[in-house]
Protein backbone atom coordinates (compact mmCIF):
# COMPACT_ATOMS: atom_id res chain seq x y z
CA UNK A 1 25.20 101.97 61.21
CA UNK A 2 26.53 98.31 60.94
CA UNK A 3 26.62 97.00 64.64
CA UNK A 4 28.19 93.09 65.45
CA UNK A 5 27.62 91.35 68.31
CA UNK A 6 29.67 88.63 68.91
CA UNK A 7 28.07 86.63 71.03
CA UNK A 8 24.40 87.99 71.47
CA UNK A 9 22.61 85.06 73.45
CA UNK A 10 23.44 85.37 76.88
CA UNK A 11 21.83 86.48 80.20
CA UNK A 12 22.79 90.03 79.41
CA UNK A 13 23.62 90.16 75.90
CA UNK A 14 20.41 88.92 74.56
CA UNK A 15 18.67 91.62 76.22
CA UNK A 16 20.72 94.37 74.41
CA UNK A 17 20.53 92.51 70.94
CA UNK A 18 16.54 92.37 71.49
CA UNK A 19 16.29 95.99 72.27
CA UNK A 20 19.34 97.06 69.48
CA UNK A 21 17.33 94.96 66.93
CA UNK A 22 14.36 97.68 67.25
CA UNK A 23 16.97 100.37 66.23
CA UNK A 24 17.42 101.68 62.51
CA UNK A 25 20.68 99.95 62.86
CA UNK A 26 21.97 96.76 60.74
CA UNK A 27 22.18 94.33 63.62
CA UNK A 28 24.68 91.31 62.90
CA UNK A 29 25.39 88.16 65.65
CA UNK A 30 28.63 85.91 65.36
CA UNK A 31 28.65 83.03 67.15
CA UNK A 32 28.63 79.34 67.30
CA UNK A 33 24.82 78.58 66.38
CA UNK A 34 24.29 77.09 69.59
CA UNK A 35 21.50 78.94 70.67
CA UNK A 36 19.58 80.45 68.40
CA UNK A 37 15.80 80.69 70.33
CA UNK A 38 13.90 83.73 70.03
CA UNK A 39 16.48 85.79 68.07
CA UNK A 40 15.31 88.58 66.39
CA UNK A 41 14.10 88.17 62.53
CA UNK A 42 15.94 91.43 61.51
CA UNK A 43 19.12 90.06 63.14
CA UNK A 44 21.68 88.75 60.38
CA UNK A 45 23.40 85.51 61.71
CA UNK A 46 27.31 84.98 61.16
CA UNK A 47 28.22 81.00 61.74
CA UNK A 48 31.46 80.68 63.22
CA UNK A 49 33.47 80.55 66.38
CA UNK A 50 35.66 83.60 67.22
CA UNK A 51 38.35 82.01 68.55
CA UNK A 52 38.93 79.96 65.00
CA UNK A 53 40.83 83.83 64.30
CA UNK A 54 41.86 82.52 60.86
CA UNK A 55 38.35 81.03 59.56
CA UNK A 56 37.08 84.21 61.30
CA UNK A 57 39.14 86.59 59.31
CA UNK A 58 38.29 84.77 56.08
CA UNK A 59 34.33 84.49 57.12
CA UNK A 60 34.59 88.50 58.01
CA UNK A 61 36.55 89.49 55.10
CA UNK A 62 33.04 90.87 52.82
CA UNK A 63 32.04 92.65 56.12
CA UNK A 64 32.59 95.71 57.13
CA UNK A 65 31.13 97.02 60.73
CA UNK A 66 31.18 100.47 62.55
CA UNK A 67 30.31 99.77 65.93
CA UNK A 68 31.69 95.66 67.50
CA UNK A 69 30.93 94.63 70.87
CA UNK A 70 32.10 91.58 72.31
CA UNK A 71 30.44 89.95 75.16
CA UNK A 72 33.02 86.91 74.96
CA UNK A 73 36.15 88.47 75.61
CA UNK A 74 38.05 87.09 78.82
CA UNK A 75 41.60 87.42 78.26
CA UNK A 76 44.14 89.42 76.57
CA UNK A 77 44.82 87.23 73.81
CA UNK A 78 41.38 87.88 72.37
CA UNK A 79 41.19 91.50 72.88
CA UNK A 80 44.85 91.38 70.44
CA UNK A 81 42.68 88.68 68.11
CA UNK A 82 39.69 91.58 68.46
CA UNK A 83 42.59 94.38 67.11
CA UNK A 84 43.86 92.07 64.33
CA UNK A 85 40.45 91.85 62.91
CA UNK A 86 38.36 95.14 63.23
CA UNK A 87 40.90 97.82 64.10
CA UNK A 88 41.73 99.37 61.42
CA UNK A 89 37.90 99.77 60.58
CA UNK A 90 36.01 100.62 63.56
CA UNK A 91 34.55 103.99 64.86
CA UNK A 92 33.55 102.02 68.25
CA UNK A 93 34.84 98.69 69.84
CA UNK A 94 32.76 97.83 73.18
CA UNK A 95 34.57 95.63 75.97
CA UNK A 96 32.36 94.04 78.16
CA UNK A 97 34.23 93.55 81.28
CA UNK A 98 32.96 93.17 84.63
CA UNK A 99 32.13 95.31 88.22
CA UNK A 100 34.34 92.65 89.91
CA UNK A 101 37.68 94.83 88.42
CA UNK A 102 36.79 96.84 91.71
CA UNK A 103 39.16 97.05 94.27
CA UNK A 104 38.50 93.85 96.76
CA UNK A 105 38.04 94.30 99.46
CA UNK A 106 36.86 98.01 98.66
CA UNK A 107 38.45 100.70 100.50
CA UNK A 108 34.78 102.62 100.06
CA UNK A 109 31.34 100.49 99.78
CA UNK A 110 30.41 103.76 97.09
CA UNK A 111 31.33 102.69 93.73
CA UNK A 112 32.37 105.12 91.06
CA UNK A 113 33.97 104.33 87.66
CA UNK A 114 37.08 106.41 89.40
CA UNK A 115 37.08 103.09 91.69
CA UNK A 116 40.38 101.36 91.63
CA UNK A 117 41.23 98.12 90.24
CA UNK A 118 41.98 95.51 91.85
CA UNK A 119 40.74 91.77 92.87
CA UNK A 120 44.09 89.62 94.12
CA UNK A 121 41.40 86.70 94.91
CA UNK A 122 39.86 86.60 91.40
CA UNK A 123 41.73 85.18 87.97
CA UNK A 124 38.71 86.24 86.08
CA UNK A 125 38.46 89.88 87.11
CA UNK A 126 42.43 89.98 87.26
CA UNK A 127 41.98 89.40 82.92
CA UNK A 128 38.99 91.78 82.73
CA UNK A 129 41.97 94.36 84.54
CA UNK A 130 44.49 93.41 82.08
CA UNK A 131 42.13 93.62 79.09
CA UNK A 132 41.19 97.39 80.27
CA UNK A 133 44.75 98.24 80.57
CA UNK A 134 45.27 96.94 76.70
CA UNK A 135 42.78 99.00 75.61
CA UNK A 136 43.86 102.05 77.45
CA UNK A 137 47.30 101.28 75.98
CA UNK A 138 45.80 100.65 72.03
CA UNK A 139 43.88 104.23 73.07
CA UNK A 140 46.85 105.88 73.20
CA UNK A 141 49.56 104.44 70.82
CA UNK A 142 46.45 104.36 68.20
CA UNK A 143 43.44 106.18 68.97
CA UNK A 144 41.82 102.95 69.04
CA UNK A 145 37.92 103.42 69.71
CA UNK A 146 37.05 101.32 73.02
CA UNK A 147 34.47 101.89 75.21
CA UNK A 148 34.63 99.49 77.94
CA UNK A 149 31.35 98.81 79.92
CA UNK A 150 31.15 96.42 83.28
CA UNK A 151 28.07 94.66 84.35
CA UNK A 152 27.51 94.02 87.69
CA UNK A 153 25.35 91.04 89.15
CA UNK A 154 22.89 90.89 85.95
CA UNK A 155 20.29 88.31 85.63
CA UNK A 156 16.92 87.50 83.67
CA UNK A 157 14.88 84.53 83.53
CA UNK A 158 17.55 83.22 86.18
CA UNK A 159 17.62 82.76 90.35
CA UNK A 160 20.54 84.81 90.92
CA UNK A 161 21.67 84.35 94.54
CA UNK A 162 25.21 84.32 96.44
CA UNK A 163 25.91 80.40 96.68
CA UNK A 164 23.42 78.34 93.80
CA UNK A 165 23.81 76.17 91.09
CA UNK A 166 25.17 77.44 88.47
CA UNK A 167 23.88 74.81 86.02
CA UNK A 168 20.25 74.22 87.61
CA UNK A 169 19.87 77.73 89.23
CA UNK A 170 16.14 76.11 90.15
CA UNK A 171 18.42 73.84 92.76
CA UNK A 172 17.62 76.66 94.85
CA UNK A 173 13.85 77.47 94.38
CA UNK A 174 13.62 73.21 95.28
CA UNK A 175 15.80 73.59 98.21
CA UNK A 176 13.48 76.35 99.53
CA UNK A 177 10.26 74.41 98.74
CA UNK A 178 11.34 71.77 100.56
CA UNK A 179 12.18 73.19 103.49
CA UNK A 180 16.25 72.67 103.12
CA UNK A 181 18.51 74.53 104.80
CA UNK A 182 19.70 77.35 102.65
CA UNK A 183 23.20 78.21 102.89
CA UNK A 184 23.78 82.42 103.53
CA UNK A 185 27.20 83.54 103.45
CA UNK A 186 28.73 85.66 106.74
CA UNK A 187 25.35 87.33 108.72
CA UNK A 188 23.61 88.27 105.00
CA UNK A 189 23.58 91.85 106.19
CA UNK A 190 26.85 92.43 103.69
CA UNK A 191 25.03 95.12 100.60
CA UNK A 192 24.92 93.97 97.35
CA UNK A 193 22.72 95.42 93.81
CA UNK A 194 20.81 93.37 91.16
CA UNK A 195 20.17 94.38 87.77
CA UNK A 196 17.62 93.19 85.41
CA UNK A 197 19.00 92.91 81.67
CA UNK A 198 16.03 94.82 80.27
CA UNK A 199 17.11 97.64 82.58
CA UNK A 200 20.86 97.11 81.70
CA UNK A 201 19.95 97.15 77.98
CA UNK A 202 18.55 100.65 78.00
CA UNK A 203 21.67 102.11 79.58
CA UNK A 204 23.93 99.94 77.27
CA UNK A 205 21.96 100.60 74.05
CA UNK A 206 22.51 104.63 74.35
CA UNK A 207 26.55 103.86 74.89
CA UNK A 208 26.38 101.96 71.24
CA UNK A 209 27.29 105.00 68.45
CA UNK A 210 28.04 107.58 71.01
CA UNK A 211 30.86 109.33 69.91
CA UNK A 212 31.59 110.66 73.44
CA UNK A 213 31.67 107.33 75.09
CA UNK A 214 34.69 107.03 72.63
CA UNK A 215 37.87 106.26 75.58
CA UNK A 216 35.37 105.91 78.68
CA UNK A 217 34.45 103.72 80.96
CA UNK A 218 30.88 102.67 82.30
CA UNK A 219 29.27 100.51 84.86
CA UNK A 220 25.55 100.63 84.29
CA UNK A 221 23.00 98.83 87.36
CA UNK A 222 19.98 98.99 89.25
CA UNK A 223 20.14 101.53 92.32
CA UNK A 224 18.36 99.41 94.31
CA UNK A 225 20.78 97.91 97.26
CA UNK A 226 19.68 94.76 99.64
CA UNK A 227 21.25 92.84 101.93
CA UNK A 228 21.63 88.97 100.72
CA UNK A 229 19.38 88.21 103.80
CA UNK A 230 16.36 90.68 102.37
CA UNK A 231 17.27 88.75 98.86
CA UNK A 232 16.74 85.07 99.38
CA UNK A 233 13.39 86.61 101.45
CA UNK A 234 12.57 88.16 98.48
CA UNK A 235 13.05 84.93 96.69
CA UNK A 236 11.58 82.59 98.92
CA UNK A 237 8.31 84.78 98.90
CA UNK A 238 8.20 84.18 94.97
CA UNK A 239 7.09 80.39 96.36
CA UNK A 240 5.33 81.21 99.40
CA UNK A 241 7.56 79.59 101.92
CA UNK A 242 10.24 81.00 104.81
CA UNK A 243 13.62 80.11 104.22
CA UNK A 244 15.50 77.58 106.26
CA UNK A 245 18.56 79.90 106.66
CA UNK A 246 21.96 79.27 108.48
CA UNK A 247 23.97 81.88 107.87
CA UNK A 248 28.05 80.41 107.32
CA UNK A 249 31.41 82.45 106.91
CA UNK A 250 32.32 82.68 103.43
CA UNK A 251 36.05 81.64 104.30
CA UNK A 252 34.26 78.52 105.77
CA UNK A 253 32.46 77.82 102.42
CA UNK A 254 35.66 78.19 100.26
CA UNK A 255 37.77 75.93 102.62
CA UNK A 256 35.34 73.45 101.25
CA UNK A 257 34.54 74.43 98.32
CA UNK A 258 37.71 76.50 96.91
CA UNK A 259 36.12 77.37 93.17
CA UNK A 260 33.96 80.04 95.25
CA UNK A 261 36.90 81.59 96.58
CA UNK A 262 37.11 84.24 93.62
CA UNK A 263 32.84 84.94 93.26
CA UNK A 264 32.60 84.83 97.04
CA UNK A 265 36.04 86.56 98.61
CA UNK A 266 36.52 88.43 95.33
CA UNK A 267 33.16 89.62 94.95
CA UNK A 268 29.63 88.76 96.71
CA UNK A 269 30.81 88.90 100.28
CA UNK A 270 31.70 92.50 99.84
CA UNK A 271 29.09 95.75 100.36
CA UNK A 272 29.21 97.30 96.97
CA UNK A 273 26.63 100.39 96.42
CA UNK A 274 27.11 101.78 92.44
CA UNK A 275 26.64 105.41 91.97
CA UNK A 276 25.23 105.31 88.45
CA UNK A 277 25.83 109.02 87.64
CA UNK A 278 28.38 108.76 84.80
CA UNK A 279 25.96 106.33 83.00
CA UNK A 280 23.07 108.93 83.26
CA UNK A 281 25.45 112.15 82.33
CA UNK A 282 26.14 110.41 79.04
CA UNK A 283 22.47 108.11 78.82
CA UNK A 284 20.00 111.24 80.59
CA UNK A 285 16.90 108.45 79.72
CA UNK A 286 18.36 105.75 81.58
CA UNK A 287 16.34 104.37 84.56
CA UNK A 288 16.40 101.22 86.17
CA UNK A 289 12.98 99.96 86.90
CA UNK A 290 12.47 96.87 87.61
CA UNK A 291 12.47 96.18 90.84
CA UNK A 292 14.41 92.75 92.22
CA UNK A 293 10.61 92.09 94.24
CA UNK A 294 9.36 91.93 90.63
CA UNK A 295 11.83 91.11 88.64
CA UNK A 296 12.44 87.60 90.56
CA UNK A 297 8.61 86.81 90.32
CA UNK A 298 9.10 87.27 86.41
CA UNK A 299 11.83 84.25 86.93
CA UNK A 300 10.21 81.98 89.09
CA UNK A 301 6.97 82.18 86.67
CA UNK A 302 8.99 81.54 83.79
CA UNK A 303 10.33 78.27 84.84
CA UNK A 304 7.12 77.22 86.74
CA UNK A 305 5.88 77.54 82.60
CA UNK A 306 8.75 75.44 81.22
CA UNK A 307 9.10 72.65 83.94
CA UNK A 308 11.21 70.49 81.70
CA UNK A 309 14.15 73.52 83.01
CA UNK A 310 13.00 72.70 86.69
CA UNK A 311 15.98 70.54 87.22
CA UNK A 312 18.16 69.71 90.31
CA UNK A 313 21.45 69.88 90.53
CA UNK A 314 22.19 66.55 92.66
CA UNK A 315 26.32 67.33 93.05
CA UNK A 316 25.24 71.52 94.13
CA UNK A 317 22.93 69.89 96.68
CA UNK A 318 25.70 67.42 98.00
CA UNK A 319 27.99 69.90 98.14
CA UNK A 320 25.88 72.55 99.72
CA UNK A 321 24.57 69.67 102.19
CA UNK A 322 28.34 68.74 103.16
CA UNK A 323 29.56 72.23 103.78
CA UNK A 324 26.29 72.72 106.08
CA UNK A 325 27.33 69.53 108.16
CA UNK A 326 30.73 70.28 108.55
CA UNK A 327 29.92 73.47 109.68
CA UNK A 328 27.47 72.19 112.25
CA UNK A 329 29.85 69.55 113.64
């Protein structure tokens, strides 16, 4: 089996290409060369940018691959471009979309892959809908192989938390060592799940080649729930300190800072509990392990051993440190 990943070095995708590269599978990576660290030897590398569709489709054209998954499809327009150049070959196409497709705000916390869609406060999500429905409609007029799969909050070597830097995610780890106030949207009590990637891989990896995850639909995460309270605890005890909390509406925050709106209103702010069952009728071995205690330790040790990526994010901290004043006024 030929398997392509375009993409293949992200939080979540690297994960799955490490653990797919241990597979008897031909393992191939397209993307821009940007990042190449720690890839796996067996892993053939494909140079080129897949939204160059014609340079693609001359670059592809002595390739042939049974099983694509891209982890860099956001709109539409490159699911069509994804059609054009692997339909008529394929026996499985895999759509990474996203949990956030769920209905916001949810009309049940309990999240099944029978869930509706829908997220009015999110443009992102809103695409991930539309590129579902595409494939649902390619399905039927063609028999078109998709298998659509939608992380939820996924992280590894990363601080993942509600309102952080997205840039310098150690912002946060800085603000708690010194003491800063750390900003926790509504009363933190709202539910929320964090997966690790290793843990998301092993769920992912039994979808790839699975002839009866042909036309379905799969969220795979942790079954672990905390409140965004017992998180940053969590994380501040990965440094030994008590966080400086003070706890702000997240309507509050966006007024300030509108490009949360979508990740905050559309997403983090809600109670969301995933019932994993559909992932484990069709992967029986998947389990997630890793618990967010440990798995946030594993983060905070890896920067503390590459300091040169313990950097502050000076604009997060203004902005974080303006919305906190305002509020307080």
């Amino acid at each position: 089996m030929k398997i392509l990943f375009i993409g293949g070095t992200g939080n979540i995708s690297k994960a799955a290409l490490d653990l797919a590269s241990k597979s008897d599978a031909e393992i191939f990576m397209l993307n821009r060369g940007n990042n190449l660290y720690d890839i796996p030897k067996r892993v053939r590398f494909i140079k080129g940018d897949i939204r160059e569709f014609n340079f693609i489709k001359q670059c592809l054209k002595c390739y042939k691959f049974d099983v694509v998954i891209d982890w860099i499809a956001y709109n539409p327009n490159h699911i069509v471009n994804d059609i054009k150049l692997f339909g008529s070959q394929l026996k499985q196409y895999v759509f990474i979309s996203s949990a956030s497709v769920y209905e916001k705000p949810p009309s049940n916390y309990i999240i099944t892959e029978k869930t509706p869609l829908s997220n009015p406060f999110w443009e992102y999500a809103q695409n991930k809908i539309r590129c579902e429905n595409m494939l649902h409609d390619e399905y039927q007029r063609s028999s078109f192989p998709f298998t659509i799969v939608r992380p939820s909050h996924t992280y590894h070597k990363r601080v993942p938390y509600v309102f952080n830097s997205k840039l310098h995610p150690w912002t946060l780890i800085d603000r708690l060592i010194n003491g800063e106030k750390i900003i926790v949207p509504g009363d933190g009590t709202s539910l929320w799940t964090l997966t690790h990637s290793l843990d998301f891989a092993k769920g992912f990896i039994g979808l790839i080649g699975n002839d009866k995850a042909i036309g379905e639909t799969f969220h795979i995460t942790s079954d672990e729930v905390l409140t965004w309270n017992e998180i940053l605890n969590e994380i501040a005890d990965t440094v030994d300190v008590k966080p400086n909390v003070i706890h702000i509406p997240s309507d509050f925050i966006c007024h300030l800072s509108p490009s949360h709106f979508g990740s905050l209103i559309g997403d983090k702010s809600n109670s969301i509990v995933f019932d994993n069952s559909k992932i484990r009728s069709f992967v029986p071995s998947f389990t997630a392990n890793i618990s967010f205690k440990n798995g946030i330790k594993e983060s905070v040790s890896w920067y503390k051993s590459n300091p040169q990526l313990c950097t502050v994010d000076d604009n997060f901290n203004q902005l974080t440190n303006n919305i906190i004043n305002a509020y307080e006024k």
